[in-house]
PDB file of N, CA and C in Angstrom:
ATOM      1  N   UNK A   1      82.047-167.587 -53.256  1.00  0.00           N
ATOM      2  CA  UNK A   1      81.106-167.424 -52.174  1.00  0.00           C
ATOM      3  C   UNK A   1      79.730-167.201 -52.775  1.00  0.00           C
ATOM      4  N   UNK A   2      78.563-168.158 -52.225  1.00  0.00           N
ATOM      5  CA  UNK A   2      77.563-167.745 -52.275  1.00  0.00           C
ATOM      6  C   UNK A   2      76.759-166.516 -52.106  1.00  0.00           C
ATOM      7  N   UNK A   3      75.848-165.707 -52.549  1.00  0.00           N
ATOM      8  CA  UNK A   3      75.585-164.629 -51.989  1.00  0.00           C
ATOM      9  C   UNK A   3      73.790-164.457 -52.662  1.00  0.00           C
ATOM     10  N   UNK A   4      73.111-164.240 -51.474  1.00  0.00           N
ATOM     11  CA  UNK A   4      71.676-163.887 -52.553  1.00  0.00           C
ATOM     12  C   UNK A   4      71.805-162.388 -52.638  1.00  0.00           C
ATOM     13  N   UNK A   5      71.783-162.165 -53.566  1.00  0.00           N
ATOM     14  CA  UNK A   5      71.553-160.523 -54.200  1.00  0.00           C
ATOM     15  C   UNK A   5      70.633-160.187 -54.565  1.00  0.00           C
ATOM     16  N   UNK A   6      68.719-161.224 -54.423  1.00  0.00           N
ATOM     17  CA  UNK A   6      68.025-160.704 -54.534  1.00  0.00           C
ATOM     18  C   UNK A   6      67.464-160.148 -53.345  1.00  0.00           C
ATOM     19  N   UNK A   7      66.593-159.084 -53.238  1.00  0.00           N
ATOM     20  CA  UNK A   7      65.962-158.927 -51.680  1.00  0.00           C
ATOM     21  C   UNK A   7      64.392-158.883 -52.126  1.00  0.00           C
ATOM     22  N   UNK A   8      63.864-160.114 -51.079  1.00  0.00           N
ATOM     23  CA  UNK A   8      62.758-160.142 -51.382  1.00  0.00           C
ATOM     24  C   UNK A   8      61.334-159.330 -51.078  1.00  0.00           C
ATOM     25  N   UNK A   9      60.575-159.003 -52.233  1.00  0.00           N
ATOM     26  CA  UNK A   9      59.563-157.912 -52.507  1.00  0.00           C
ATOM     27  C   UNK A   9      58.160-158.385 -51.899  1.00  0.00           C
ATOM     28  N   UNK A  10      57.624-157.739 -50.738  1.00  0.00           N
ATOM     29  CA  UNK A  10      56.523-157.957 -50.449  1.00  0.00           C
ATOM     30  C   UNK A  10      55.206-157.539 -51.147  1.00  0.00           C
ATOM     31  N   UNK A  11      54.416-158.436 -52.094  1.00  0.00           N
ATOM     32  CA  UNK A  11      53.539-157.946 -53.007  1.00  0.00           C
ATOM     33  C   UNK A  11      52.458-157.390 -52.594  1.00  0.00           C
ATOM     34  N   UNK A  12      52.238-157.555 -50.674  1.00  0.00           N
ATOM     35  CA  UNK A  12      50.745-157.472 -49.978  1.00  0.00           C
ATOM     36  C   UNK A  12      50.983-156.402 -49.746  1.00  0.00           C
ATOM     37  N   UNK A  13      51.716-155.589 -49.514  1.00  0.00           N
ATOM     38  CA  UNK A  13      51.642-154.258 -48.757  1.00  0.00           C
ATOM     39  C   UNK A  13      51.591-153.366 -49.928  1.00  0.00           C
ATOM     40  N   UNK A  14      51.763-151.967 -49.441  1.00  0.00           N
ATOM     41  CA  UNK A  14      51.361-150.989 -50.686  1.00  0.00           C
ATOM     42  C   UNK A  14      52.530-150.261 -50.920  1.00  0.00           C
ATOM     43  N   UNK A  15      53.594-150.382 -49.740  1.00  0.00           N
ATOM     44  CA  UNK A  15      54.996-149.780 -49.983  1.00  0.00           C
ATOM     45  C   UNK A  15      55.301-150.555 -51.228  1.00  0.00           C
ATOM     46  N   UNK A  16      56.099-149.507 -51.941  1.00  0.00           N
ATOM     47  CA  UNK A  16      57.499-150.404 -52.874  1.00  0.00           C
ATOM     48  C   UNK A  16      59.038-150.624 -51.993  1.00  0.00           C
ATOM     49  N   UNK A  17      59.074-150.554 -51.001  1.00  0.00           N
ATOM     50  CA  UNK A  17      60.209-151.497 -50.378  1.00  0.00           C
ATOM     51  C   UNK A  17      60.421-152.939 -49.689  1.00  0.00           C
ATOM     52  N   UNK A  18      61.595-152.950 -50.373  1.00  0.00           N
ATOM     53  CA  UNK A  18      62.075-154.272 -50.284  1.00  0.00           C
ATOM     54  C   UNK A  18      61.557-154.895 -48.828  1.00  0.00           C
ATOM     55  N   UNK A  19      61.339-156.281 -48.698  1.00  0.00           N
ATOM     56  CA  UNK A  19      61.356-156.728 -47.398  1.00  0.00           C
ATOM     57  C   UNK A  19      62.688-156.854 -46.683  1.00  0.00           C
ATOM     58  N   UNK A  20      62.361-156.858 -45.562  1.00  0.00           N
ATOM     59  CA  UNK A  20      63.493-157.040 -44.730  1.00  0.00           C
ATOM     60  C   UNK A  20      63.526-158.350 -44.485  1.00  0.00           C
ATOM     61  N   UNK A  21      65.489-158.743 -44.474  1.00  0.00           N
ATOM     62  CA  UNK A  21      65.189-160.395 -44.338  1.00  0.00           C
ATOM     63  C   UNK A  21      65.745-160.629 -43.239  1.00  0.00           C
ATOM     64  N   UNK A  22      65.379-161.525 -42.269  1.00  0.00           N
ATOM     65  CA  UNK A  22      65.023-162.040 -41.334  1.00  0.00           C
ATOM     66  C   UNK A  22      66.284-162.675 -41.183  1.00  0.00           C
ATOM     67  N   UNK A  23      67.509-162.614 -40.109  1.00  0.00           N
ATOM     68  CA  UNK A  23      68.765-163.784 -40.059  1.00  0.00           C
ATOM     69  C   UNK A  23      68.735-164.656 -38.996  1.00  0.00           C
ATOM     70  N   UNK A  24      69.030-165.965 -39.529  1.00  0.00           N
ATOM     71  CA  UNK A  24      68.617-167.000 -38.701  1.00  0.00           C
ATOM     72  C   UNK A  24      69.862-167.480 -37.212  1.00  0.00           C
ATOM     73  N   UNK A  25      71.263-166.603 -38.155  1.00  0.00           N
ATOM     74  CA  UNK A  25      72.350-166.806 -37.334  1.00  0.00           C
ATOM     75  C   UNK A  25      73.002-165.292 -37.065  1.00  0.00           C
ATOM     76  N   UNK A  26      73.266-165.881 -35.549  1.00  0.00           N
ATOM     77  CA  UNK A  26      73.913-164.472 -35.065  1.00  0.00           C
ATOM     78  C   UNK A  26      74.434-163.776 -35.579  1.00  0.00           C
ATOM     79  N   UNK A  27      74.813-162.291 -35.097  1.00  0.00           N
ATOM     80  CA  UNK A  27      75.706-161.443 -35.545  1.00  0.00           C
ATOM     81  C   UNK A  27      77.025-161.277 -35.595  1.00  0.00           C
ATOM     82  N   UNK A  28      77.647-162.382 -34.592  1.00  0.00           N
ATOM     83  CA  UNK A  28      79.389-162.747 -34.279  1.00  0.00           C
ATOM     84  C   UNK A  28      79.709-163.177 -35.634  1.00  0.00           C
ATOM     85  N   UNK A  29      78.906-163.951 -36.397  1.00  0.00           N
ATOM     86  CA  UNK A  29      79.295-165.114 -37.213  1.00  0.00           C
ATOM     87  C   UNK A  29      79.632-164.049 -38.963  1.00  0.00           C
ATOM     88  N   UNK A  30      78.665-162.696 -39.015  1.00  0.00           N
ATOM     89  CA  UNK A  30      79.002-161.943 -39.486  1.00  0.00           C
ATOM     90  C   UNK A  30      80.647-161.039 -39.497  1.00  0.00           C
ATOM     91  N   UNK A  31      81.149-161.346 -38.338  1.00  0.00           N
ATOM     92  CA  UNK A  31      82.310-160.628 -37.983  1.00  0.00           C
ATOM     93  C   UNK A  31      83.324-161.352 -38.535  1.00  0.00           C
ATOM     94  N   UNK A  32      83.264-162.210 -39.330  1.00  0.00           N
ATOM     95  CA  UNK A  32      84.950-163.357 -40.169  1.00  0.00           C
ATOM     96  C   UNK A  32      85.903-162.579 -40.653  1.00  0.00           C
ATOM     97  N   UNK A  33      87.116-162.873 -40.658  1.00  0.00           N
ATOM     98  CA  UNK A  33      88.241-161.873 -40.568  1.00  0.00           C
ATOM     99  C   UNK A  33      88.244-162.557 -42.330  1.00  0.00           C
ATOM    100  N   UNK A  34      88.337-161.445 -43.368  1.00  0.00           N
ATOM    101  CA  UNK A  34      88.495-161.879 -45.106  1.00  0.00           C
ATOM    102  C   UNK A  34      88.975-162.611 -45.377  1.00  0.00           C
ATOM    103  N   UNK A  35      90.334-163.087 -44.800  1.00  0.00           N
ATOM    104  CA  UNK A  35      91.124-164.090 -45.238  1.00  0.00           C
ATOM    105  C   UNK A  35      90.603-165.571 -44.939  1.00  0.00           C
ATOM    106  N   UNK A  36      89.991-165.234 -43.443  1.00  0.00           N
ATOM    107  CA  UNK A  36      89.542-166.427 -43.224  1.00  0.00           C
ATOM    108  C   UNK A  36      88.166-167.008 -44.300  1.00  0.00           C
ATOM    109  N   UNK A  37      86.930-165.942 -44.509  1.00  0.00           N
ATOM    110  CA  UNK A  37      86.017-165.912 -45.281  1.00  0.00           C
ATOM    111  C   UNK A  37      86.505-166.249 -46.847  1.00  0.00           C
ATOM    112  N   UNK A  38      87.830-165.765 -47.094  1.00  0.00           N
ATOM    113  CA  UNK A  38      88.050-166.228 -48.607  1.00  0.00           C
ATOM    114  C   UNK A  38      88.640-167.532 -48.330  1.00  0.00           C
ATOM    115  N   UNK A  39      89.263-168.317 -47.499  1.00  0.00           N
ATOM    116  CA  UNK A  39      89.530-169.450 -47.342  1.00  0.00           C
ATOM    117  C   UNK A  39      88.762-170.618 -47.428  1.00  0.00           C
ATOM    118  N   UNK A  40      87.584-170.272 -46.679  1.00  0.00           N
ATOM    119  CA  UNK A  40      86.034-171.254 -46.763  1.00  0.00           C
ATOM    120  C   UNK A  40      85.346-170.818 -48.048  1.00  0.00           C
ATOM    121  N   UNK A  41      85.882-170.208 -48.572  1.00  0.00           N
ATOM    122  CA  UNK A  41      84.888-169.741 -49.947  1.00  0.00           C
ATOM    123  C   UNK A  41      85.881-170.487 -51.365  1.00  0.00           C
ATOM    124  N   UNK A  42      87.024-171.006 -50.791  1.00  0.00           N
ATOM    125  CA  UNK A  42      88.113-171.783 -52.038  1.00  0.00           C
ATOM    126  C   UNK A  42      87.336-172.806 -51.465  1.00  0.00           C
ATOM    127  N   UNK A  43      87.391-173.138 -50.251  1.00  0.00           N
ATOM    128  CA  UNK A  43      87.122-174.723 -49.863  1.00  0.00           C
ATOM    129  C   UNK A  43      85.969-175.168 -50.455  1.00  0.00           C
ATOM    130  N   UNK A  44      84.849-174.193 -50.396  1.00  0.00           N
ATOM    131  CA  UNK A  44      83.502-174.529 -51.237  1.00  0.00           C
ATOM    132  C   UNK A  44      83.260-175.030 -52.798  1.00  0.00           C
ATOM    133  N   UNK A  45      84.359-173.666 -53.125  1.00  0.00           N
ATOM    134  CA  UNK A  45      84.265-173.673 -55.078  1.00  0.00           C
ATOM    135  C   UNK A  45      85.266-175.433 -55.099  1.00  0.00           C
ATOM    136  N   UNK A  46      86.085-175.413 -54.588  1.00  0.00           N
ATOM    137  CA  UNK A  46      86.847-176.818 -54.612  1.00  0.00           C
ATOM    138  C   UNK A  46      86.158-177.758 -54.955  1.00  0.00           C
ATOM    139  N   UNK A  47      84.867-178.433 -54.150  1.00  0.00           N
ATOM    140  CA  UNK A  47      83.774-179.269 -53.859  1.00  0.00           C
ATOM    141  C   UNK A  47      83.511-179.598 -54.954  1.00  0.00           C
ATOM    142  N   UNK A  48      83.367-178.474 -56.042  1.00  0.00           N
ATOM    143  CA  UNK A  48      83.021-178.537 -57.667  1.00  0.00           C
ATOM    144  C   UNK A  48      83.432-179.895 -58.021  1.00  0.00           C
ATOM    145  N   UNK A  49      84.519-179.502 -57.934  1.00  0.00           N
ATOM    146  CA  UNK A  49      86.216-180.947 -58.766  1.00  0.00           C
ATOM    147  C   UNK A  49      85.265-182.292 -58.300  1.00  0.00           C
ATOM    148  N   UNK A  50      85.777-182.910 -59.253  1.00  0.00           N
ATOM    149  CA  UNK A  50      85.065-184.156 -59.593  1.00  0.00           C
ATOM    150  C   UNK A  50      85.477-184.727 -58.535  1.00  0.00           C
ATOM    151  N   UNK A  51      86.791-184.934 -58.320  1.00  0.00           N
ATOM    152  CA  UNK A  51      87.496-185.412 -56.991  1.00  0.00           C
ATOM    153  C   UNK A  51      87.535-185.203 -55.888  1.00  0.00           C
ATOM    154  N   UNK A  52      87.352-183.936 -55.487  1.00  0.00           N
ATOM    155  CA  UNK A  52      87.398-183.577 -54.394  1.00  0.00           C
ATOM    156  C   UNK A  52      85.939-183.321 -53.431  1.00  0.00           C
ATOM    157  N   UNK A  53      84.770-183.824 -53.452  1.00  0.00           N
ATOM    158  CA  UNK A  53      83.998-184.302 -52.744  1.00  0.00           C
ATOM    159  C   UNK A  53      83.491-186.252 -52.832  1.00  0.00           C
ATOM    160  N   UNK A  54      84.063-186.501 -51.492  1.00  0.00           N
ATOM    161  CA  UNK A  54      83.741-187.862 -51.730  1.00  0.00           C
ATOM    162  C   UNK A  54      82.064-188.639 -52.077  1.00  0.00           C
ATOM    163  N   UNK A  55      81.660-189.474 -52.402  1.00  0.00           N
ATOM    164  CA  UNK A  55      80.647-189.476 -52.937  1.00  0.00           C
ATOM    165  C   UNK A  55      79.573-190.012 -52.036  1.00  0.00           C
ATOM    166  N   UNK A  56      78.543-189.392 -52.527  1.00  0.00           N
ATOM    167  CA  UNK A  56      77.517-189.554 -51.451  1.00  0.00           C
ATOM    168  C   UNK A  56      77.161-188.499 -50.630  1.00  0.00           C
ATOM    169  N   UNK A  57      78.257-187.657 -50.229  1.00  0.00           N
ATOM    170  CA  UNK A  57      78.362-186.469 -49.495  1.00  0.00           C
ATOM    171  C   UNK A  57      77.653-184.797 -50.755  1.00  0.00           C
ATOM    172  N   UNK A  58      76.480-184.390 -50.154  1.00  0.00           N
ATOM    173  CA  UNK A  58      76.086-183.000 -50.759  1.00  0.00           C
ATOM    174  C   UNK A  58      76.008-182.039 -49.997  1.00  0.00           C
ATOM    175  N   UNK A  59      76.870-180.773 -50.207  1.00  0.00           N
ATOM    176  CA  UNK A  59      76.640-179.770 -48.833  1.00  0.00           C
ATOM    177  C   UNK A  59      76.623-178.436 -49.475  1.00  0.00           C
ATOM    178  N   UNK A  60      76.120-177.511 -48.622  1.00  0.00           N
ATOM    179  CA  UNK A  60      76.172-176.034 -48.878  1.00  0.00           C
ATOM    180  C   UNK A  60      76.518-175.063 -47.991  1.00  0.00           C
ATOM    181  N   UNK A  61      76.560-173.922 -48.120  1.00  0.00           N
ATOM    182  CA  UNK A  61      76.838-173.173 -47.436  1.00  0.00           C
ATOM    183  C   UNK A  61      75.465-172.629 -46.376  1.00  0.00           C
ATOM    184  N   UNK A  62      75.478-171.736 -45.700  1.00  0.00           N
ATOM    185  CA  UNK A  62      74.254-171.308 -45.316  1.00  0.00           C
ATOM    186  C   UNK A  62      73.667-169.946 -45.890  1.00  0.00           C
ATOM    187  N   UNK A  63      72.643-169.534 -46.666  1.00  0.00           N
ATOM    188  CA  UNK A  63      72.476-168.221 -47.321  1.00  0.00           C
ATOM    189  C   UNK A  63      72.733-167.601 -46.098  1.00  0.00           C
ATOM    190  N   UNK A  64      72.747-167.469 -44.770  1.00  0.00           N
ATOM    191  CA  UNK A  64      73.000-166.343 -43.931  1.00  0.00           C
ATOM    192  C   UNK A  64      74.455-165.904 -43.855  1.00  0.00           C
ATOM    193  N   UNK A  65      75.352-167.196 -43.904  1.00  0.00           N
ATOM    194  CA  UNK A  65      76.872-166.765 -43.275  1.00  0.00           C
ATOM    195  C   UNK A  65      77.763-167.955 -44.352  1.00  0.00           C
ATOM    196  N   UNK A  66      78.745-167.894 -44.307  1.00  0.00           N
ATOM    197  CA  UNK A  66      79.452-168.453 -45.134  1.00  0.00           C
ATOM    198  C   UNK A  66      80.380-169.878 -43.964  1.00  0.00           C
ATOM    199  N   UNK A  67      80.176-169.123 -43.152  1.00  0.00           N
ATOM    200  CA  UNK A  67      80.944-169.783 -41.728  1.00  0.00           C
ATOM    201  C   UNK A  67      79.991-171.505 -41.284  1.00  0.00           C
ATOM    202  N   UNK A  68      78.800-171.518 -42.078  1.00  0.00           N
ATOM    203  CA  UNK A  68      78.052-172.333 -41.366  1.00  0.00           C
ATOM    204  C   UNK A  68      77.760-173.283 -42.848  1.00  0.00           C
ATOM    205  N   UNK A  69      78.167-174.695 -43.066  1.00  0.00           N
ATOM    206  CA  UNK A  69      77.901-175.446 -43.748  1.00  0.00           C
ATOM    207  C   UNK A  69      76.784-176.864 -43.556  1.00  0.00           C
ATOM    208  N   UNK A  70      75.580-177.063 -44.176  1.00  0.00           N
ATOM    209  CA  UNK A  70      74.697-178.256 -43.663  1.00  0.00           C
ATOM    210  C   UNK A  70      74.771-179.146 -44.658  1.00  0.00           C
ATOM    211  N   UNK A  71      74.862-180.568 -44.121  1.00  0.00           N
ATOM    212  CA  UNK A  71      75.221-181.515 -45.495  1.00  0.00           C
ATOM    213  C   UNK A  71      73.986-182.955 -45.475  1.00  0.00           C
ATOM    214  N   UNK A  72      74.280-183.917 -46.226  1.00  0.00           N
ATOM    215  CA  UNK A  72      73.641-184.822 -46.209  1.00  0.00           C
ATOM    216  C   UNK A  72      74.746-185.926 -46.557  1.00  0.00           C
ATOM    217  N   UNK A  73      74.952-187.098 -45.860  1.00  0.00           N
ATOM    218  CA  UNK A  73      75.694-187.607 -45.882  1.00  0.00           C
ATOM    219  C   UNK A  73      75.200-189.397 -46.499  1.00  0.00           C
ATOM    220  N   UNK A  74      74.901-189.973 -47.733  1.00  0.00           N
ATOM    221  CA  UNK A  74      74.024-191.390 -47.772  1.00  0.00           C
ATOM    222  C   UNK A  74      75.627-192.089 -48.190  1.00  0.00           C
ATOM    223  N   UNK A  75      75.336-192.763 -47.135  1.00  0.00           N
ATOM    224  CA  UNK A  75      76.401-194.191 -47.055  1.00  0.00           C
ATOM    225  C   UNK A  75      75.986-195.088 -48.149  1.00  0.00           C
ATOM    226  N   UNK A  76      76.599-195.407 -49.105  1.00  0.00           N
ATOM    227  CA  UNK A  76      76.420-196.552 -50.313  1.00  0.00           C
ATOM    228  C   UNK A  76      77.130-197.678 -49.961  1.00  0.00           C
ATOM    229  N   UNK A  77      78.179-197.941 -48.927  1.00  0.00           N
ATOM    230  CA  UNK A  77      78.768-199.256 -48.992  1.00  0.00           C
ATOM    231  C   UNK A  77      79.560-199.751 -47.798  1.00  0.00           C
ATOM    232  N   UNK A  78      79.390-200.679 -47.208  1.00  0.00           N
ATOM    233  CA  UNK A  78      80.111-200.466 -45.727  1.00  0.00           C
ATOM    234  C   UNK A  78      78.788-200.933 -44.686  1.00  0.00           C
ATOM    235  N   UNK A  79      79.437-201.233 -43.593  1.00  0.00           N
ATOM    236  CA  UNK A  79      78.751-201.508 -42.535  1.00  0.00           C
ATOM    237  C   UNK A  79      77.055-200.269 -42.502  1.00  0.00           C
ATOM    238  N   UNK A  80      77.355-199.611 -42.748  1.00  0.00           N
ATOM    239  CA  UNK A  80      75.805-198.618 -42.228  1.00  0.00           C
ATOM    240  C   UNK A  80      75.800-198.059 -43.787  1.00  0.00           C
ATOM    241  N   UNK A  81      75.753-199.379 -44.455  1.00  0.00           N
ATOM    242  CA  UNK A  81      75.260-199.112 -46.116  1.00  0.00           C
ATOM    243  C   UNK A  81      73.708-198.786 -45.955  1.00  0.00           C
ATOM    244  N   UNK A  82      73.298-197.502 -46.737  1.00  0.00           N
ATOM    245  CA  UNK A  82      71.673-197.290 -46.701  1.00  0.00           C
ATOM    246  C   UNK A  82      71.237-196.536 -46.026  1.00  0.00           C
ATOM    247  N   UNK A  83      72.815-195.741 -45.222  1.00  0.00           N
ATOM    248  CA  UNK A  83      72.218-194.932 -43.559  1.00  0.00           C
ATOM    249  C   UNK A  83      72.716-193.661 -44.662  1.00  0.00           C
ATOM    250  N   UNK A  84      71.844-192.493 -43.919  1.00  0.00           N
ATOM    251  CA  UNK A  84      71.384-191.286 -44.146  1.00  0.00           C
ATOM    252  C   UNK A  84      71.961-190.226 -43.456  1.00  0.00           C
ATOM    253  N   UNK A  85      72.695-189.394 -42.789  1.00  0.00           N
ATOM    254  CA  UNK A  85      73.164-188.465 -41.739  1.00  0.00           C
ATOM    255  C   UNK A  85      73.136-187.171 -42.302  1.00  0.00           C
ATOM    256  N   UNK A  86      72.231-186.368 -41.753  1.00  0.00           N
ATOM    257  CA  UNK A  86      72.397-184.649 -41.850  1.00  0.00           C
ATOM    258  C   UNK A  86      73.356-184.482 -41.336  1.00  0.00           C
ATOM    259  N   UNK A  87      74.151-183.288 -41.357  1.00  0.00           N
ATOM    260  CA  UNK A  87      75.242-183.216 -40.537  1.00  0.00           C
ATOM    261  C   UNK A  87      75.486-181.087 -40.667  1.00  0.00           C
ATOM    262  N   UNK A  88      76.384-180.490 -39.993  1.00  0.00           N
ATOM    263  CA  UNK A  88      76.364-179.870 -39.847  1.00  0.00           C
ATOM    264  C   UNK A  88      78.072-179.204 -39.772  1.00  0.00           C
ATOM    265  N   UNK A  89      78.669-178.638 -40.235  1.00  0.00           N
ATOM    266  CA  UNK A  89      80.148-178.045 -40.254  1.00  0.00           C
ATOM    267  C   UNK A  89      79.770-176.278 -39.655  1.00  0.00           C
ATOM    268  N   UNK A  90      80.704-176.079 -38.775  1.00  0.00           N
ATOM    269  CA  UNK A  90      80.868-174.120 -38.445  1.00  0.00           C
ATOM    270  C   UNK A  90      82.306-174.287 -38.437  1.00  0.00           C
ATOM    271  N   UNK A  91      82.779-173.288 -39.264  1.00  0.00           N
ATOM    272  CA  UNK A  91      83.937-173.209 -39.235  1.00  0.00           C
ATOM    273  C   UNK A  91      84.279-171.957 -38.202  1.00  0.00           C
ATOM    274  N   UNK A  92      85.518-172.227 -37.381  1.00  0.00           N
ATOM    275  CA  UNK A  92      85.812-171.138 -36.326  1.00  0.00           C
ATOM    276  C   UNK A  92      86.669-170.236 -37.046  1.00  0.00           C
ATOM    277  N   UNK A  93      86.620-169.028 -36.264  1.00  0.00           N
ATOM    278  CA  UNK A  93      87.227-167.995 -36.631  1.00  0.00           C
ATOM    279  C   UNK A  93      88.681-168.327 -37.098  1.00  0.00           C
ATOM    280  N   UNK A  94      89.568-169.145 -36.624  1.00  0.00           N
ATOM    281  CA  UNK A  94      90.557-169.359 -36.685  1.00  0.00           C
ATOM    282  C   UNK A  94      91.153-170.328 -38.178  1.00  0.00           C
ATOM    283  N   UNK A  95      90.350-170.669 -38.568  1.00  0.00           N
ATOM    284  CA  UNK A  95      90.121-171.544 -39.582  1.00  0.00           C
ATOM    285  C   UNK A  95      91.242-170.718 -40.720  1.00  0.00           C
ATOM    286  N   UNK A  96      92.027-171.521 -40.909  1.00  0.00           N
ATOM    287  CA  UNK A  96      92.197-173.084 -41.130  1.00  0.00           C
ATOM    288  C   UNK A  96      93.305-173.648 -40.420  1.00  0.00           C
ATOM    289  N   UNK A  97      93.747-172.946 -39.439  1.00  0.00           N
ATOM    290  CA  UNK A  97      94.461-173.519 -38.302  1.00  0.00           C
ATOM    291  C   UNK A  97      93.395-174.180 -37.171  1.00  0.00           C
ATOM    292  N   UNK A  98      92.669-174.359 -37.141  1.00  0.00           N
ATOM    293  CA  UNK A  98      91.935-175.050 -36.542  1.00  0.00           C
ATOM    294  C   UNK A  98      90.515-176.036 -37.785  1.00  0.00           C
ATOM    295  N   UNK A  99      90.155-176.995 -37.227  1.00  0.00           N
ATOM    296  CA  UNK A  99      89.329-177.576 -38.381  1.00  0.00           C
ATOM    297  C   UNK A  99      87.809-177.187 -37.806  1.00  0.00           C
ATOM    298  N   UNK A 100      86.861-177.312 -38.820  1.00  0.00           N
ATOM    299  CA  UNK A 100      85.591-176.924 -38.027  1.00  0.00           C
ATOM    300  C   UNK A 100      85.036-178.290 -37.592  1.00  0.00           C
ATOM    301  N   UNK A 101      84.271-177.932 -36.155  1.00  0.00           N
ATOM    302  CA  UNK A 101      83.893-179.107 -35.577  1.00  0.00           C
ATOM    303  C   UNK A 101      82.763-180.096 -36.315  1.00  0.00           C
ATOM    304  N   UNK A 102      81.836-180.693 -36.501  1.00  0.00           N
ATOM    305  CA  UNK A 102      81.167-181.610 -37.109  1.00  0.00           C
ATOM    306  C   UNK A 102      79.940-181.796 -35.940  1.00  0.00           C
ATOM    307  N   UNK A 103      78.696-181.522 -36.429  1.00  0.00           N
ATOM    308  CA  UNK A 103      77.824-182.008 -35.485  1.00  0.00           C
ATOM    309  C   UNK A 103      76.496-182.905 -36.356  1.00  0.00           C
ATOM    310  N   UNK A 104      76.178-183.943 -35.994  1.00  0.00           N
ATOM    311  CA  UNK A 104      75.255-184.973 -36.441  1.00  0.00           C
ATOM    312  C   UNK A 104      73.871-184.609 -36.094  1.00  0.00           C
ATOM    313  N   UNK A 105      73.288-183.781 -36.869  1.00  0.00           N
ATOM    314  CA  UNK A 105      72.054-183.049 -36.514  1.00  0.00           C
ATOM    315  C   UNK A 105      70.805-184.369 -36.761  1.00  0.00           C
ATOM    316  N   UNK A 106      70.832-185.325 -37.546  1.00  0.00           N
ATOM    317  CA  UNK A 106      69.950-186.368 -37.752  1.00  0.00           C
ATOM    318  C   UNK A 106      70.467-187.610 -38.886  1.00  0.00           C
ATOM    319  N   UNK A 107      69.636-188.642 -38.245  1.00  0.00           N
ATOM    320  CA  UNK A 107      70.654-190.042 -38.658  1.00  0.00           C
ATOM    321  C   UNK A 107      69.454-191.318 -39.156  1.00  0.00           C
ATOM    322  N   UNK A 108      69.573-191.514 -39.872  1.00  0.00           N
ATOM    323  CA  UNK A 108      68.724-192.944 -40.353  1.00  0.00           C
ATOM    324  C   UNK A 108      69.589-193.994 -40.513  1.00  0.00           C
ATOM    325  N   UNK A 109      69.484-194.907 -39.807  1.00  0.00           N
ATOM    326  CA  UNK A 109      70.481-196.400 -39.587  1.00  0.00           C
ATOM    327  C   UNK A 109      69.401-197.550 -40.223  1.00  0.00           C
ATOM    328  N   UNK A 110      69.620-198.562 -41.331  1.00  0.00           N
ATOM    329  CA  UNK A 110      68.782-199.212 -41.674  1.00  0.00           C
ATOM    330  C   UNK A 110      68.569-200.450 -40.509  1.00  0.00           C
ATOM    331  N   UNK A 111      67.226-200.890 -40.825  1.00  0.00           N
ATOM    332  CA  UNK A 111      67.297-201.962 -39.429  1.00  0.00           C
ATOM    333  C   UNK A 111      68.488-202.824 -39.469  1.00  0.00           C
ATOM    334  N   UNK A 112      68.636-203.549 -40.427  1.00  0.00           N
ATOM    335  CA  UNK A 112      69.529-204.185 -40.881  1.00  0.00           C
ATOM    336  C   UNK A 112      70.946-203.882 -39.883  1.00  0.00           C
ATOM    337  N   UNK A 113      71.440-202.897 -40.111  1.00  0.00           N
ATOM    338  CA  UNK A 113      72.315-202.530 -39.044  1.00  0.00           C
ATOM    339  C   UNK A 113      71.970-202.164 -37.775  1.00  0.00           C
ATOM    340  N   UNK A 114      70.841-201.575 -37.430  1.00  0.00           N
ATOM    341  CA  UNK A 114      70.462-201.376 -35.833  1.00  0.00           C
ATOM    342  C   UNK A 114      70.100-202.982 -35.169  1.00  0.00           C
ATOM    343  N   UNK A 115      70.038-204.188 -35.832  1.00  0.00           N
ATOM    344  CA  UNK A 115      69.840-205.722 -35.434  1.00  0.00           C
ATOM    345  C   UNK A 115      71.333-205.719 -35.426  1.00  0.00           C
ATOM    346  N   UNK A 116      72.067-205.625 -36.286  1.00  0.00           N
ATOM    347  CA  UNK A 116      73.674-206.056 -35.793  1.00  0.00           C
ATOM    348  C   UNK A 116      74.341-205.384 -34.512  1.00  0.00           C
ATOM    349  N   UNK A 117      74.002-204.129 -34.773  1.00  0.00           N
ATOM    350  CA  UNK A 117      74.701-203.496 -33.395  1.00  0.00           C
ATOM    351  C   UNK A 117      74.209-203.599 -31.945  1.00  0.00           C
ATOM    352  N   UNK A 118      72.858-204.051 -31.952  1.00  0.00           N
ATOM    353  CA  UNK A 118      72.603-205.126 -30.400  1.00  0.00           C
ATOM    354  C   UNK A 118      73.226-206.151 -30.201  1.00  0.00           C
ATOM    355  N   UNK A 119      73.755-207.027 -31.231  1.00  0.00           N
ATOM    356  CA  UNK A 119      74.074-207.825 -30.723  1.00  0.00           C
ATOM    357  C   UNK A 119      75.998-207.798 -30.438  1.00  0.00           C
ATOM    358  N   UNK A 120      76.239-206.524 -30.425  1.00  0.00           N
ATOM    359  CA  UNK A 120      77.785-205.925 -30.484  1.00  0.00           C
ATOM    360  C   UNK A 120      77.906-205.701 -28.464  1.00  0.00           C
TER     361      UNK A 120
END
């Protein structure tokens, strides 16, 4: 599991305490039952293996929660060769009896393929 362990130091002010950091995702998402949190945290270190991320695909975790993964997806070969997709994984509480859903946060389709698929 990822973790930042630094906390960042505000140089403008005159306190010596740490800043407070700011979370971008709720507080539910903090609540992951360990087993489940060490489960998505094998699935991550896995990614390492030469094999086991298919190619093209780069993703991370989110520094806020471990539950929330954002990726980049570049197609090299195939019909939407050249296309680009952000994408987005949350894994549910239930995980890994359930899979996490997939959401397509942004997409680049080369013209090339946006001319074929009008005429579909």
């Amino acid at each position: 599991m990822l973790v930042n362990l630094v906390t960042p130091i505000d140089f403008t002010s005159k306190s010596n305490k740490p800043a407070q950091r700011k979370s971008t995702v709720s507080a539910s998402s903090d609540s992951v039952d360990p087993v489940t949190r060490t489960t998505i945290s094998l699935e991550f270190a896995s990614l390492g293996h030469r094999d086991h991320c298919p190619l093209g695909i780069y993703i991370l975790p989110s520094p806020d929660t471990i539950t929330v993964w954002d990726g980049v997806f570049f197609v090299h070969q195939g019909y939407f060769a050249d296309a680009v997709f952000k994408f987005r994984l949350t894994f549910p509480s239930t995980y890994p009896e359930n899979p996490p859903p997939s959401q397509i946060l942004f997409g680049r389709i080369p013209p090339a393929c946006v001319a074929q698929l009008r005429h579909l």
